[in-house]
Protein backbone atom coordinates (compact mmCIF):
# COMPACT_ATOMS: atom_id res chain seq x y z
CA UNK A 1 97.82 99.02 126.10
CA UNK A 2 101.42 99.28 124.83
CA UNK A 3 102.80 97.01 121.96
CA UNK A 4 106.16 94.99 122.49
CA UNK A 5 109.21 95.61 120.38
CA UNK A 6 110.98 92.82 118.21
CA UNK A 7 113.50 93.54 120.63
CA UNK A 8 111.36 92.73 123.34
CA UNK A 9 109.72 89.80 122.03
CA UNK A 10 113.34 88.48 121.01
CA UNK A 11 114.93 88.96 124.71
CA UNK A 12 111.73 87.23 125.85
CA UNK A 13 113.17 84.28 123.69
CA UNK A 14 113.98 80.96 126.30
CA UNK A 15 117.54 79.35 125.34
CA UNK A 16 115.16 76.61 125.37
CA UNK A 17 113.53 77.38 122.42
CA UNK A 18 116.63 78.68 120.83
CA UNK A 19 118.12 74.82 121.27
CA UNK A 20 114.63 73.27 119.73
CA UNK A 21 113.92 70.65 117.31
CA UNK A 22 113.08 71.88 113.83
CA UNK A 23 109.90 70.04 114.84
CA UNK A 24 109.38 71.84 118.00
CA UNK A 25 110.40 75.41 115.74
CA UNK A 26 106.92 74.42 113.50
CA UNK A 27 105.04 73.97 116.42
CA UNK A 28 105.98 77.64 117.91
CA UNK A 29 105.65 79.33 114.13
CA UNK A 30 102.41 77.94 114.34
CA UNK A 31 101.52 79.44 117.46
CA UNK A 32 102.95 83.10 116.32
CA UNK A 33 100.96 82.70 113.34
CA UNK A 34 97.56 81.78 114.77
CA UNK A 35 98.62 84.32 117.25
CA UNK A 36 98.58 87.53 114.31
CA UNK A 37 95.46 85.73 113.07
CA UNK A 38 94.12 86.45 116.08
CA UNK A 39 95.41 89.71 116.84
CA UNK A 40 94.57 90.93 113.16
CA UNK A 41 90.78 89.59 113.66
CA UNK A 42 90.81 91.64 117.41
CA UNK A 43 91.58 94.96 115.14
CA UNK A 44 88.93 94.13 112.82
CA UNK A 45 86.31 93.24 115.12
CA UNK A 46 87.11 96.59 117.10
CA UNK A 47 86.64 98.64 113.61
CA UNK A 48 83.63 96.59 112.93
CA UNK A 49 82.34 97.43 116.53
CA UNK A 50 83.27 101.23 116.17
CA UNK A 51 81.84 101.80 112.75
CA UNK A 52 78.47 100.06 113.91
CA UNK A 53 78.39 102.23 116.81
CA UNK A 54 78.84 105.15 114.78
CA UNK A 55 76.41 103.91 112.17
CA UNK A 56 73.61 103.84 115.39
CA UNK A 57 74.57 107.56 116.34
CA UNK A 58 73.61 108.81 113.60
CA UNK A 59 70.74 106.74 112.47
């Protein structure tokens, strides 16, 4: 699974969101935060997963 670039995330950018309301600008922020919330809590749960897994193995 390969990671975008800023770059790629920025070309990925609609002029429509470019031309948004401030309003509309929260909204999306929102989004991309909730989104690294979510992304961040994947990673963790994988660690969590991997060290339990481990923990079995050797138990």
């Amino acid at each position: 699974m390969s990671e975008l670039t800023l770059q790629q995330i920025v070309e990925g950018i609609p002029k429509s969101l470019l031309n948004a309301s401030d309003r509309d600008i929260e909204g999306f922020q929102k989004i991309v935060e909730e989104t690294i919330k979510l992304r961040e809590g994947h990673r963790n749960l994988q660690k969590m997963i991997k060290n339990f897994n481990t923990s079995i193995v050797r138990t």
